[in-house]
Protein backbone atom coordinates (compact mmCIF):
# COMPACT_ATOMS: atom_id res chain seq x y z
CA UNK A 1 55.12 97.47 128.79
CA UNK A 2 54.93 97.41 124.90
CA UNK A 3 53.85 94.33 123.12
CA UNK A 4 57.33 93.09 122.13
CA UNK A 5 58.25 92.95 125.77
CA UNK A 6 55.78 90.86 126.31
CA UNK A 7 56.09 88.40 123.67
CA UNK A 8 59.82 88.44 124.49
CA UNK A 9 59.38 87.80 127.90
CA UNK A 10 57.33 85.51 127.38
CA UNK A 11 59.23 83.20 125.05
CA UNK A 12 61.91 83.62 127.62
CA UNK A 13 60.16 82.32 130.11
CA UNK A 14 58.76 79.51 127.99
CA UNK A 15 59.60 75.75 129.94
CA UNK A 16 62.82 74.67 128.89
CA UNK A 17 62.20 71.09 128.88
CA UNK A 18 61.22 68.21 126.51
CA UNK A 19 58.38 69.80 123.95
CA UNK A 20 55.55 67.48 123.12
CA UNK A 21 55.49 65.33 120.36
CA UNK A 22 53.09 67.44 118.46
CA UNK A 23 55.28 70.14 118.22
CA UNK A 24 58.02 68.31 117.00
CA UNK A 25 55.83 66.64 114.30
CA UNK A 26 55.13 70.69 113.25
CA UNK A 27 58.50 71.57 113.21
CA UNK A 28 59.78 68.22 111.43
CA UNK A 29 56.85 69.07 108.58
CA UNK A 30 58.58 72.44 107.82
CA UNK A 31 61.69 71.55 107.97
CA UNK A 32 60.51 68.45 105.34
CA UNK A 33 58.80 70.92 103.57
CA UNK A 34 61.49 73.47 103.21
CA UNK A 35 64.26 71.03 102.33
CA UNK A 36 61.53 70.02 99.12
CA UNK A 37 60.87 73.61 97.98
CA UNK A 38 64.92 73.87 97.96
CA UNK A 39 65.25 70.66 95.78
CA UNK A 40 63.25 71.95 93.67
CA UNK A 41 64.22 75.32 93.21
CA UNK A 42 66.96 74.39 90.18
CA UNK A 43 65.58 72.35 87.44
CA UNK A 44 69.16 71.06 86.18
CA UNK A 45 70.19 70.61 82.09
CA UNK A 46 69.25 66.94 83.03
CA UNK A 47 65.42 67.80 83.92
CA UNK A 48 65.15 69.81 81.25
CA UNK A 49 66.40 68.15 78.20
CA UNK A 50 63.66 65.27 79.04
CA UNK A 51 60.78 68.38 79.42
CA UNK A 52 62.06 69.78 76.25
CA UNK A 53 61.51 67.11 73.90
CA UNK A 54 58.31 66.04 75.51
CA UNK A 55 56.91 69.37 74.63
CA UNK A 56 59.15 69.81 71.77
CA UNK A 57 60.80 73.20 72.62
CA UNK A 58 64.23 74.58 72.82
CA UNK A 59 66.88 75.17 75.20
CA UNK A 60 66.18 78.93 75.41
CA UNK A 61 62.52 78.25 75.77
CA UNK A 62 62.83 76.11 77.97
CA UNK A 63 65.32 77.81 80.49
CA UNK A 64 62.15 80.29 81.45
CA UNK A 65 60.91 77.33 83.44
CA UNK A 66 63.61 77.50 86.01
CA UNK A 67 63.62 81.06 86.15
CA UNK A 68 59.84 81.64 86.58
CA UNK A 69 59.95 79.10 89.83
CA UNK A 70 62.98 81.48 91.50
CA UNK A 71 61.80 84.27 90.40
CA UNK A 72 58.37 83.91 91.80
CA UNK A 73 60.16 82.50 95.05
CA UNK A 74 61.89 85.31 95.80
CA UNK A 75 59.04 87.40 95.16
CA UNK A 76 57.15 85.71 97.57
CA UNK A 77 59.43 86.48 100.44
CA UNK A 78 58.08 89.72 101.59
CA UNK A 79 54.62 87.92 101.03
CA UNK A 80 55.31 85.45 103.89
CA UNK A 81 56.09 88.34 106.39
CA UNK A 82 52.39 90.12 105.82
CA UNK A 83 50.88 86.05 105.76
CA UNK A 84 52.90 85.29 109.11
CA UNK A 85 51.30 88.40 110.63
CA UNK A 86 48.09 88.57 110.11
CA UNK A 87 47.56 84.17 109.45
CA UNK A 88 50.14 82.49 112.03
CA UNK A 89 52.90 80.87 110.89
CA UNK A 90 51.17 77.52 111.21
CA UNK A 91 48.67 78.81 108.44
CA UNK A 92 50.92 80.10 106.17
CA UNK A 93 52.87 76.62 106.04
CA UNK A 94 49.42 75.29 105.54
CA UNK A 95 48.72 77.46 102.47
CA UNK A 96 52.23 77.05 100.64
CA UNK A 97 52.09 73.17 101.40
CA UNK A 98 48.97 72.94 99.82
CA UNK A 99 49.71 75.38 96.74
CA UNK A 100 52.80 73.76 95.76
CA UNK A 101 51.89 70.02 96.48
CA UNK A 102 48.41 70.74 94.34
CA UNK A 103 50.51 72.32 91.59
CA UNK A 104 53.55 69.78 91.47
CA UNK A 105 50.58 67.12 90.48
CA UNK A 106 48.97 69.35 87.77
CA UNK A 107 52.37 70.25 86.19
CA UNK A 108 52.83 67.17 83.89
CA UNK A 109 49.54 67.34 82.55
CA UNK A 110 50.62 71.01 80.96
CA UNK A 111 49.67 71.06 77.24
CA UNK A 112 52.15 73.65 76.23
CA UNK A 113 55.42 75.30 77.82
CA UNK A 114 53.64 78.78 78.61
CA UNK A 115 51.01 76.66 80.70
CA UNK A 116 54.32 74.69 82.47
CA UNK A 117 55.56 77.65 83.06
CA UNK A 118 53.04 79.26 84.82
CA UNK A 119 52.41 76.10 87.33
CA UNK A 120 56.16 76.63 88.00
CA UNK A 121 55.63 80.23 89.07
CA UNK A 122 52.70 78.79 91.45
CA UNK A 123 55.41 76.04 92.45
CA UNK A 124 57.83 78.84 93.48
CA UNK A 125 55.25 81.27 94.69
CA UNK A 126 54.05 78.64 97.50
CA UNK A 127 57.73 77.74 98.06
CA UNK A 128 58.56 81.50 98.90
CA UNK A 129 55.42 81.55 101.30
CA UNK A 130 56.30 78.05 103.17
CA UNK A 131 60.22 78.18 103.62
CA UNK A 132 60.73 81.56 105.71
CA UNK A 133 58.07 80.22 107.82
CA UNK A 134 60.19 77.72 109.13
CA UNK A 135 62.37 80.29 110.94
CA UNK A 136 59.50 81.28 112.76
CA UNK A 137 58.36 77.74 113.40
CA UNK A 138 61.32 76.61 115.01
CA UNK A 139 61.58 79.31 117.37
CA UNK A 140 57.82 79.17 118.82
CA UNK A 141 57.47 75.73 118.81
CA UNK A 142 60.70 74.54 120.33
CA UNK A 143 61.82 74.95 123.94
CA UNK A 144 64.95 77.41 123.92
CA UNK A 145 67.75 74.81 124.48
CA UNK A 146 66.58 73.04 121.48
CA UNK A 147 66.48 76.05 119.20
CA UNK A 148 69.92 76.00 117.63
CA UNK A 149 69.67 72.11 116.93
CA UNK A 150 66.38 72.88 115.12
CA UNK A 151 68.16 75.67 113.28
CA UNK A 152 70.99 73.68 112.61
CA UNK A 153 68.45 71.51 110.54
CA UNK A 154 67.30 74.63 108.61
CA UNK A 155 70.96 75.73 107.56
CA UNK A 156 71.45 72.01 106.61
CA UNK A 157 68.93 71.70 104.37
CA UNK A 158 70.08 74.78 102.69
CA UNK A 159 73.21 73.78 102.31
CA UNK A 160 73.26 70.41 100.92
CA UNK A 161 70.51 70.60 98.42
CA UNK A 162 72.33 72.66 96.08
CA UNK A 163 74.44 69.22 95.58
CA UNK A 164 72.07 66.69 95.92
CA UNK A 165 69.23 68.17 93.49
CA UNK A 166 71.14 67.23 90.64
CA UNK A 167 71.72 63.65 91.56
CA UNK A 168 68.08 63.05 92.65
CA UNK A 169 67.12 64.29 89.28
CA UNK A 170 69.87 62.36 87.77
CA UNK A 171 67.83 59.23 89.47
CA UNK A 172 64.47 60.31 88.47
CA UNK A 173 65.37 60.57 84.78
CA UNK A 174 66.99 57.26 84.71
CA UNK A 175 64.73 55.26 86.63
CA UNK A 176 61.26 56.75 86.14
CA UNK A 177 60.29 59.65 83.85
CA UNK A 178 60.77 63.51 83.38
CA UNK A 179 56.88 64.00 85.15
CA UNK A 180 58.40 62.43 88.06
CA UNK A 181 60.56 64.99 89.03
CA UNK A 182 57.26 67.38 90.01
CA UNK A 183 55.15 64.17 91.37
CA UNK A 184 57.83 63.03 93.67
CA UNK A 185 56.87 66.28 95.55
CA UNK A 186 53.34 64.85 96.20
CA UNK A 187 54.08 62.83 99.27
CA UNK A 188 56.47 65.21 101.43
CA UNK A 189 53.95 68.36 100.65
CA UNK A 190 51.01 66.08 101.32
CA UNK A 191 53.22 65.18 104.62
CA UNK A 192 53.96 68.76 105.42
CA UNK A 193 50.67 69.89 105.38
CA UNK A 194 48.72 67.47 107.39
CA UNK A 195 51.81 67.11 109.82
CA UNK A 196 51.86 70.90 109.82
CA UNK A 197 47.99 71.43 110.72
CA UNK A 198 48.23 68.31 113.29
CA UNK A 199 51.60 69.68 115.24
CA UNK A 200 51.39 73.53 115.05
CA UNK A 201 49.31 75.70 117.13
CA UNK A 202 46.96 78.45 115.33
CA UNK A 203 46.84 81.75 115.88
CA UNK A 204 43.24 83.86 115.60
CA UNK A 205 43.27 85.68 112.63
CA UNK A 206 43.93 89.40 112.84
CA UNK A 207 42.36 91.05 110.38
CA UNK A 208 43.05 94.49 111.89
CA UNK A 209 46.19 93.91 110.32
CA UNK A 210 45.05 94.35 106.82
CA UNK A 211 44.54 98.14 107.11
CA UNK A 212 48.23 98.43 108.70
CA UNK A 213 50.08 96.97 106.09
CA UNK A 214 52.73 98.46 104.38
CA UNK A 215 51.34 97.07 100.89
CA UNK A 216 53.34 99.50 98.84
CA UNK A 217 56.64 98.46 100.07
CA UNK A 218 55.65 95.02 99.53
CA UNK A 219 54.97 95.85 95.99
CA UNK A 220 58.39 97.44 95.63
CA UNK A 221 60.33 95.04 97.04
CA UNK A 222 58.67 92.29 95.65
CA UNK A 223 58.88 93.75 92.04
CA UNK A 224 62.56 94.79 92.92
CA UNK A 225 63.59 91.16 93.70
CA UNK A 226 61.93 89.50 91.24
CA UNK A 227 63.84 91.74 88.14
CA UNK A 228 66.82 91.28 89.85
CA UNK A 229 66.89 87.64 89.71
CA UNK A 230 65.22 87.29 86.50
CA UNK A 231 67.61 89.50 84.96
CA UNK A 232 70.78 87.28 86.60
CA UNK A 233 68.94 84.19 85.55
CA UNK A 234 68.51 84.81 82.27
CA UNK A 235 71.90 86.82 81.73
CA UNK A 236 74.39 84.50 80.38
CA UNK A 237 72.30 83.21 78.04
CA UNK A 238 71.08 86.76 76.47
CA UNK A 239 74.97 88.50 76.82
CA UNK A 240 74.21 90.55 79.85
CA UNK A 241 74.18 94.46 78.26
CA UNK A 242 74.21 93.13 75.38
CA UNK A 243 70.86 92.65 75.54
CA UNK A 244 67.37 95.32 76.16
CA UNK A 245 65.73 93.00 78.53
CA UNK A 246 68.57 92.21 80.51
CA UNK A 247 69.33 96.25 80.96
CA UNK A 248 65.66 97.02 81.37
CA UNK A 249 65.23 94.67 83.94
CA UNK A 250 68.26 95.37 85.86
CA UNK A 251 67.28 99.36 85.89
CA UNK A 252 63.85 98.40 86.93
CA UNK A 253 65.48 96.21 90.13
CA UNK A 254 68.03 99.55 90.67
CA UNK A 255 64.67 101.80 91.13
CA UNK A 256 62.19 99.65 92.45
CA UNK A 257 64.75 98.66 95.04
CA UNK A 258 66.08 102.04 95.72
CA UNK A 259 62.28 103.34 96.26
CA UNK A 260 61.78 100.61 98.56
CA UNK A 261 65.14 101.37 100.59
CA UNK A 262 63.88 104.97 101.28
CA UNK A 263 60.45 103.93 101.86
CA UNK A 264 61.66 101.42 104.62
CA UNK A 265 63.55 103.64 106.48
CA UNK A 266 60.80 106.15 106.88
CA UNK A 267 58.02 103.35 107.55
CA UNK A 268 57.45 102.67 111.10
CA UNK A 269 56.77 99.40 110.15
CA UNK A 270 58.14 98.19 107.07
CA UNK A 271 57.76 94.70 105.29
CA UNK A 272 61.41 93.95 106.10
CA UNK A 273 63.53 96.49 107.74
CA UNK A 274 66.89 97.32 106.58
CA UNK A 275 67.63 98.97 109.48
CA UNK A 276 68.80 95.87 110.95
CA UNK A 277 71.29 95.18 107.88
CA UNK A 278 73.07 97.87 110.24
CA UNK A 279 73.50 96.30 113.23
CA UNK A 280 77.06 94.54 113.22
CA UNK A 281 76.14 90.92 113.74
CA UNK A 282 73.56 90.84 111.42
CA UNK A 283 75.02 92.60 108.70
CA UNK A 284 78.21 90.89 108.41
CA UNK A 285 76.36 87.37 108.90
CA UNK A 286 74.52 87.97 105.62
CA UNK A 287 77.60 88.89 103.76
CA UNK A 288 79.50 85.65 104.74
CA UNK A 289 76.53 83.75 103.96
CA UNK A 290 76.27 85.50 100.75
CA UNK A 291 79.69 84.50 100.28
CA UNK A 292 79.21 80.92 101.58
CA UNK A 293 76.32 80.85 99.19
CA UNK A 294 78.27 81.48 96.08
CA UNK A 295 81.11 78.97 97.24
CA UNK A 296 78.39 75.74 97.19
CA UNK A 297 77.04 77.39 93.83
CA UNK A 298 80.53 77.05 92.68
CA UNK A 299 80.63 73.03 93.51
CA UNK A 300 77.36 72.27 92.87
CA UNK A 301 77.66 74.00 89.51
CA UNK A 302 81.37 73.25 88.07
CA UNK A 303 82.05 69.81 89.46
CA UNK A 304 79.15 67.84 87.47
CA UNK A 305 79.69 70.04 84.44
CA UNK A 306 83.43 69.06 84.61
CA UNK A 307 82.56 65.10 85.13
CA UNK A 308 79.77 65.09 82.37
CA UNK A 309 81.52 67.31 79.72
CA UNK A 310 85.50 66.10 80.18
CA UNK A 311 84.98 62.30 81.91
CA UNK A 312 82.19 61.60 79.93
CA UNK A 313 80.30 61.03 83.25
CA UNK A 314 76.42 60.14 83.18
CA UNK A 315 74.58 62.66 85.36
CA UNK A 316 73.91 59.84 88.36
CA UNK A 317 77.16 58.90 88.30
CA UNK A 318 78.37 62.16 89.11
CA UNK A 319 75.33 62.96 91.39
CA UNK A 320 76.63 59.91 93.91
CA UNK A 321 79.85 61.63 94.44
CA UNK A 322 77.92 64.34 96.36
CA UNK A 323 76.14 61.74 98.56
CA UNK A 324 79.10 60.44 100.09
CA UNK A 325 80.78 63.72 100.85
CA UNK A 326 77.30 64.75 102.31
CA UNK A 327 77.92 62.23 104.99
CA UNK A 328 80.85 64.59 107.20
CA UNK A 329 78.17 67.38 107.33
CA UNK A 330 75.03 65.59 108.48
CA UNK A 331 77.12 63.67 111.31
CA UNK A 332 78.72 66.93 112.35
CA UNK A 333 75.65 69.13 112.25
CA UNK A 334 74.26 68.23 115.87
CA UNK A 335 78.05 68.60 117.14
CA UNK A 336 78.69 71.86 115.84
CA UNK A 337 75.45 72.95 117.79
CA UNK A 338 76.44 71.42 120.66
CA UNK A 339 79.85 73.08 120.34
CA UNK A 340 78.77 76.81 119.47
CA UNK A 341 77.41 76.94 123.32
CA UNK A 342 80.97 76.40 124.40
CA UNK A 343 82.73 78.30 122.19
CA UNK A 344 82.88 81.87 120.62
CA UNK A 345 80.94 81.51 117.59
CA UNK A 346 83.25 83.83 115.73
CA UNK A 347 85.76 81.73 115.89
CA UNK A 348 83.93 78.61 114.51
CA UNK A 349 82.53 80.69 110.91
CA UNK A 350 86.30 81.90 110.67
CA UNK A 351 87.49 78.45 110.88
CA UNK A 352 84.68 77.11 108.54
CA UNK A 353 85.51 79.70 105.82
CA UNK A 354 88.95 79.32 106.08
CA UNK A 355 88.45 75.86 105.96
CA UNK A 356 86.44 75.64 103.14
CA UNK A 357 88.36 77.87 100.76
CA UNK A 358 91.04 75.59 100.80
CA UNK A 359 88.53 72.77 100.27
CA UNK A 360 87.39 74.67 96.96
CA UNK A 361 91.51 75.46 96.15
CA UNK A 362 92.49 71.77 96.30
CA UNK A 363 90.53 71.98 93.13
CA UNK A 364 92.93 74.70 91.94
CA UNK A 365 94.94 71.75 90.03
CA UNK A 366 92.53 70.16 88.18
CA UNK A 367 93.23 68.42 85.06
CA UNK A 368 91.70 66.62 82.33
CA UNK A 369 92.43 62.75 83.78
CA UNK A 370 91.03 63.91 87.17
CA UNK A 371 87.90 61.48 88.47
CA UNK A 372 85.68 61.82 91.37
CA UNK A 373 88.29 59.74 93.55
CA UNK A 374 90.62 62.73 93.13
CA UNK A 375 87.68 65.66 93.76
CA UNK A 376 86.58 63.73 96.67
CA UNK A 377 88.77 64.97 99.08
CA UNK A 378 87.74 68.68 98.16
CA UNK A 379 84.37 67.80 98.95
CA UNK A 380 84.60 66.03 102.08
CA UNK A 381 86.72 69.01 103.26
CA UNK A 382 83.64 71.23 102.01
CA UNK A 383 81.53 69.48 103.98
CA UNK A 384 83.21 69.31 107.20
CA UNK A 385 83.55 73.10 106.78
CA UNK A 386 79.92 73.88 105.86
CA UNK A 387 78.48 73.40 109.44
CA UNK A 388 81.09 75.11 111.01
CA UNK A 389 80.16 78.66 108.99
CA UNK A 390 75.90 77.77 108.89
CA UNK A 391 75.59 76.86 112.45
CA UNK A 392 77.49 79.53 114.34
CA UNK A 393 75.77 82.28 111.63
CA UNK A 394 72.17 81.44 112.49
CA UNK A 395 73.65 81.89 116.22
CA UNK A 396 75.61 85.35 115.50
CA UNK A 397 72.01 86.64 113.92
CA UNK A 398 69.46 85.16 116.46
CA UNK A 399 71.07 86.34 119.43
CA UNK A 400 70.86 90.51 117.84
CA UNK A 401 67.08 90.65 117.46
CA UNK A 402 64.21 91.19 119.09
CA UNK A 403 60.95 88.88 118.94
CA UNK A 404 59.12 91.50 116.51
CA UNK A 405 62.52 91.34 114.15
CA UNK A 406 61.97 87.41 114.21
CA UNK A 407 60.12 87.85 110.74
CA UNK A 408 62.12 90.52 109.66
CA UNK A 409 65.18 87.97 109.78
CA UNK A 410 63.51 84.78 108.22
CA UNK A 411 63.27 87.24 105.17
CA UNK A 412 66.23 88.56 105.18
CA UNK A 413 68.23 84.73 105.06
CA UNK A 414 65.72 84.07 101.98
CA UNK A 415 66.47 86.90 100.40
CA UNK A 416 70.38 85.69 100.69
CA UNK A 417 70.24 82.34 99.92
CA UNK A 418 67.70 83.41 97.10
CA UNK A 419 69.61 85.99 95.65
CA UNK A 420 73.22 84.49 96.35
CA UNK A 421 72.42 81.44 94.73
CA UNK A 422 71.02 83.55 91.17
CA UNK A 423 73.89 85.68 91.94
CA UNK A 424 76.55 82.63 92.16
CA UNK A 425 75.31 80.65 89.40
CA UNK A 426 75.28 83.77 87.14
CA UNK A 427 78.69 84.81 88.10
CA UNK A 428 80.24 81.03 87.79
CA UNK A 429 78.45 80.81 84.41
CA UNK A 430 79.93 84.03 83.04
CA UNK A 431 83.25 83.74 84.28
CA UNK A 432 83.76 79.93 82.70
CA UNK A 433 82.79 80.94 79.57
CA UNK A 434 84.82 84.14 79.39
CA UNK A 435 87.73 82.40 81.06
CA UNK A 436 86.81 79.45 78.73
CA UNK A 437 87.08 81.77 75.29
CA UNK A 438 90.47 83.77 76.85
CA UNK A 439 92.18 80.22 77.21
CA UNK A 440 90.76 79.06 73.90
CA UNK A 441 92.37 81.71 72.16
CA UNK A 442 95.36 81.67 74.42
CA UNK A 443 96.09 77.88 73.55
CA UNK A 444 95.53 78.87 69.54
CA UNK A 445 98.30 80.94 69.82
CA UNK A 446 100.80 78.33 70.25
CA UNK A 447 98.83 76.01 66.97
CA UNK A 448 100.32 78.03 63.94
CA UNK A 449 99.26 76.49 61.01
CA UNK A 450 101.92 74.04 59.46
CA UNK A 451 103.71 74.37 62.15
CA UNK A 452 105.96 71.09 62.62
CA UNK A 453 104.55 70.41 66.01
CA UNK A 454 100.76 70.79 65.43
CA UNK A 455 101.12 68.97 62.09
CA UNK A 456 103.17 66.14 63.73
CA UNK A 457 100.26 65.72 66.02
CA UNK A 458 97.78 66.05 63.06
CA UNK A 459 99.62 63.39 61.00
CA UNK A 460 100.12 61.31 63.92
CA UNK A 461 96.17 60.96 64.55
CA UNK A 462 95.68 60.73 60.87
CA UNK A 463 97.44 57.38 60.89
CA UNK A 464 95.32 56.13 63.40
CA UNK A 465 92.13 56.75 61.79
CA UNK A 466 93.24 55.45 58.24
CA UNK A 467 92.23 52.12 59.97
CA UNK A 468 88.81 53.22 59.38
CA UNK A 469 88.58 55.61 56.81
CA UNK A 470 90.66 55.42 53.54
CA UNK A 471 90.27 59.35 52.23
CA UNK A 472 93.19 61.15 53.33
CA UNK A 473 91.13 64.20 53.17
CA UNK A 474 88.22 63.05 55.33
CA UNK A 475 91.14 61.75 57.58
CA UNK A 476 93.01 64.77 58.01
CA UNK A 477 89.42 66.93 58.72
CA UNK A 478 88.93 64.68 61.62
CA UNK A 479 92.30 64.83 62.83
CA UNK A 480 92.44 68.40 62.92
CA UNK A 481 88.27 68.52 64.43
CA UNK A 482 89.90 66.43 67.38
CA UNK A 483 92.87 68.56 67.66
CA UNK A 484 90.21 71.25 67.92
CA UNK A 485 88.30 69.20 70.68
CA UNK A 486 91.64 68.59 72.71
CA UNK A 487 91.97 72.28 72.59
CA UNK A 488 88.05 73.40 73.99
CA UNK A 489 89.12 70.55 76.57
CA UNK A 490 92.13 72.14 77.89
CA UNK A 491 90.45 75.57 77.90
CA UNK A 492 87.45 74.49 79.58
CA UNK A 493 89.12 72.99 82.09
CA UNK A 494 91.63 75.77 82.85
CA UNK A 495 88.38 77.75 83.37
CA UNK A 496 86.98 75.86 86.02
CA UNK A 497 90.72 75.67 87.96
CA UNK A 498 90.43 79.97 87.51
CA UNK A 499 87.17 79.65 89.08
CA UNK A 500 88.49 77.29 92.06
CA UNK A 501 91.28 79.54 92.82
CA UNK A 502 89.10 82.64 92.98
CA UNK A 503 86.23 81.39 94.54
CA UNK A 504 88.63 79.58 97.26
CA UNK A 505 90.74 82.63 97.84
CA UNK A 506 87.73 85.07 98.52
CA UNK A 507 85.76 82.33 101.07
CA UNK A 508 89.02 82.43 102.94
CA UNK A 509 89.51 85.88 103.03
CA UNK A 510 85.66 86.58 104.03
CA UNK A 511 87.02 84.78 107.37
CA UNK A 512 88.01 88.62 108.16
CA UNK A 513 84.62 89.82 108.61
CA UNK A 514 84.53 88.28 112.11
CA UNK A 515 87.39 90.42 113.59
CA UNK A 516 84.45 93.12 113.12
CA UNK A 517 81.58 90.91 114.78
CA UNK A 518 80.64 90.71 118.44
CA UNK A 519 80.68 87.85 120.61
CA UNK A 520 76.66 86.88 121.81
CA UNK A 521 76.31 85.54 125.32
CA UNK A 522 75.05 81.87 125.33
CA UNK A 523 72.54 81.48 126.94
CA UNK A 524 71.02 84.44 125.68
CA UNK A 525 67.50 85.67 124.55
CA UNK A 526 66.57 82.71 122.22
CA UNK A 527 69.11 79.80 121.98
């Protein structure tokens, strides 16, 4: 009987009742601990402005600081796999608890940027060790019944903290200070590691497994990842192809990735095997939550630039518009759990994605006098939606593996969320601004010069400022700067109703994939 049989058979046979309170303690720190490492994985323009004029640097500069934490995240990934094996999974949570809680309290004492930026890359190495750790966590340490509500957890807290970061930053800024927002992170890493060592059970260390590791696909992938999502962070802001770095890094991903796709397949035993991107289940999972990814980018991302740069919102304002419409998906989370044992769990992601593209679409007819009462709606539809595409995913990909692909999987979702959210943030950020300059230009069209119309409005706001300024030429400057405004307005926010109707559309559509999936049998192998 080979070892996987064993280990399967033996988590099969593993009591299904109540599991002790340790255990749950264990699981509860990772899960506390992964839902931190997401918060923190965006620092938001409201972070950073207060970091950028404490150490006196620029936007550009400054940007690096966000990019160094994901990048090292994702880079991480394949790290966790080689840590899991040979350390336990109780270990590694150990080690990335401690890295990133130690580094979040060094962080505002940085002297300089570079030195910031590095404890970032620490921050986001640690948080690429701890979170796909919690896959594993969850199902060793939790009877099988209970599996699917402690996954449920996981996909939540991947879900929501796209929306909530910026609020809680919002918060942080207002009410403490900019250092803040890296020593809030003291208290649930300190939590997560000594919760962690008390509640999970330790493996021996195999060392053995040092001479067996595939270390040069771990290199390659690693190095693959990280250019790749360097290259998408940093892409907007340096014009894509328009720029040496951006094309030398995104060759660099298209070759280190490439090597490591060949190497895989010929590996017995690779760091992640994309062998199992092949199996039906599993491969279109990913895709739709790929796709899912990029549709809570597309929120998180549009929604408080529209409030803060059109309503003249302040950043916690529009952050507490999230935190009511989180409420429909953490009440529902348990019940969609409960409800993907009794039904096909096809059915339920084609009825979440369907249901959340036309969450995203009622945004399709935005318009500048729009307020959160009247984007409220989309979100609470996005959030009843959510669950019912996370949940019955995690289901549709458990239930296709093996206990030795268990690792293997945890990566893979990482990889997803990490790349998907780069990927959605890049492509949201591109697209507004094109779509942004297209409708700027579009809208000129119709503002000839001396034309009767535009110079009827011109005159008309002239009057209105001669109140307060007597120079008809200073008058008629500011008249025609706000006409100018008015005009970036309009365009702007035709931009972000393109980007609604697209994203919507192709969440909806992705609702196809499942005709292609099979059903799993619940009760099966692992939930």
């Amino acid at each position: 009987m080979s070892t996987a049989t064993t280990v399967q058979g033996s988590a099969q046979s593993r009591p299904t009742g109540l599991p002790n309170i340790r255990a749950l303690i264990g699981v509860a720190a990772v899960l506390l601990g992964t839902t931190t490492s997401l918060l923190n994985s965006r620092l938001t323009d409201i972070g950073l402005a207060d970091i950028r004029g404490a150490l006196g640097v620029g936007m550009d500069e400054a940007s690096w600081l966000t990019t160094a934490y994901v990048v090292a995240e994702v880079a991480a990934i394949p790290s966790a796999v080689w840590l899991r094996s040979i350390l336990s999974p109780a270990r590694g949570v150990m080690i990335g608890a401690l890295i990133f809680t130690i580094a979040s309290m060094l962080a505002p004492f940085s002297p300089n940027l570079q030195t910031l930026i590095s404890i970032q890359a620490i921050r986001g190495l640690s948080a690429g060790i701890l979170m796909p750790m919690a896959y594993a966590v969850i199902m060793r340490h939790l009877p099988q019944h209970l599996r699917l509500y402690g996954l449920s957890l996981y996909a939540l807290a991947s879900s929501l903290t796209p929306n909530l970061a910026a609020s809680i930053e919002g918060w942080v800024i207002t009410h403490l200070s900019w250092e803040y927002l890296f020593w809030i992170n003291i208290i649930p890493g300190s939590l997560t590691l000594l919760a962690g060592a008390y509640g999970l059970a330790n493996d021996p260390i195999k060392f053995l497994r040092f001479r067996r590791h595939d270390g040069f696909g771990l290199l390659a992938l690693s190095f693959g990842l990280a250019a790749l999502v360097t290259a998408l962070d940093q892409g907007n802001r340096l014009d894509w192809l328009g720029s040496g770095l951006i094309v030398g890094l995104l060759a660099s991903a298209l070759f280190f990735l490439s090597i490591y796709l060949i190497h895989a397949l010929r590996h017995p035993d690779p760091v992640v095997s994309p062998r199992l991107l092949a199996r039906r289940n599993i491969g279109f999972s990913l895709f739709l939550m790929f796709a899912m990814r990029i549709g809570l980018m597309t929120s998180a991302y549009l929604l408080p630039q529209y409030l803060i740069r059109i309503q003249g919102y302040r950043a916690l304002e529009s952050g507490t518009m999230f935190w009511v419409s989180a409420l429909p998906q953490i009440v529902l989370t348990p019940f969609v759990a409960w409800l993907a044992y009794k039904m096909d769990p096809r059915s339920l992601t084609a009825f979440g994605l369907m249901l959340f593209g036309a969450g995203v679409l009622m945004l399709s007819d935005l318009t500048h006098l729009w307020t959160s009462d009247q984007i409220l709606p989309s979100l609470f539809v996005q959030s009843i939606a959510a669950p019912f595409t996370a949940i019955p995913l995690m289901v549709l990909i458990t239930e296709d593996i093996s206990v030795r692909e268990i690792p293997w999987i945890a990566s893979l979702v990482h990889i997803v969320r990490t790349v998907g959210t780069a990927i959605g943030l890049a492509a949201v950020s591109t697209f507004t601004r094109m779509q942004e300059q297209v409708h700027s230009n579009l809208l000129g069209l119709h503002l000839e010069r001396g034309a009767a119309d535009v110079q009827g409005r011109i005159d008309r706001t002239a009057a209105m400022l001669e109140a307060h300024n007597s120079d008809p030429t200073t008058v008629t400057a500011q008249a025609t700067a706000m006409l100018a405004r008015t005009v970036q307005r309009e365009a702007f926010v035709l931009a972000y109703s393109d980007m609604f109707v697209m994203i919507g559309l192709a969440i909806a559509l992705a609702a196809l994939a499942t005709l292609f999936m099979r059903r799993p049998s619940l009760p099966g192998k692992f939930l």
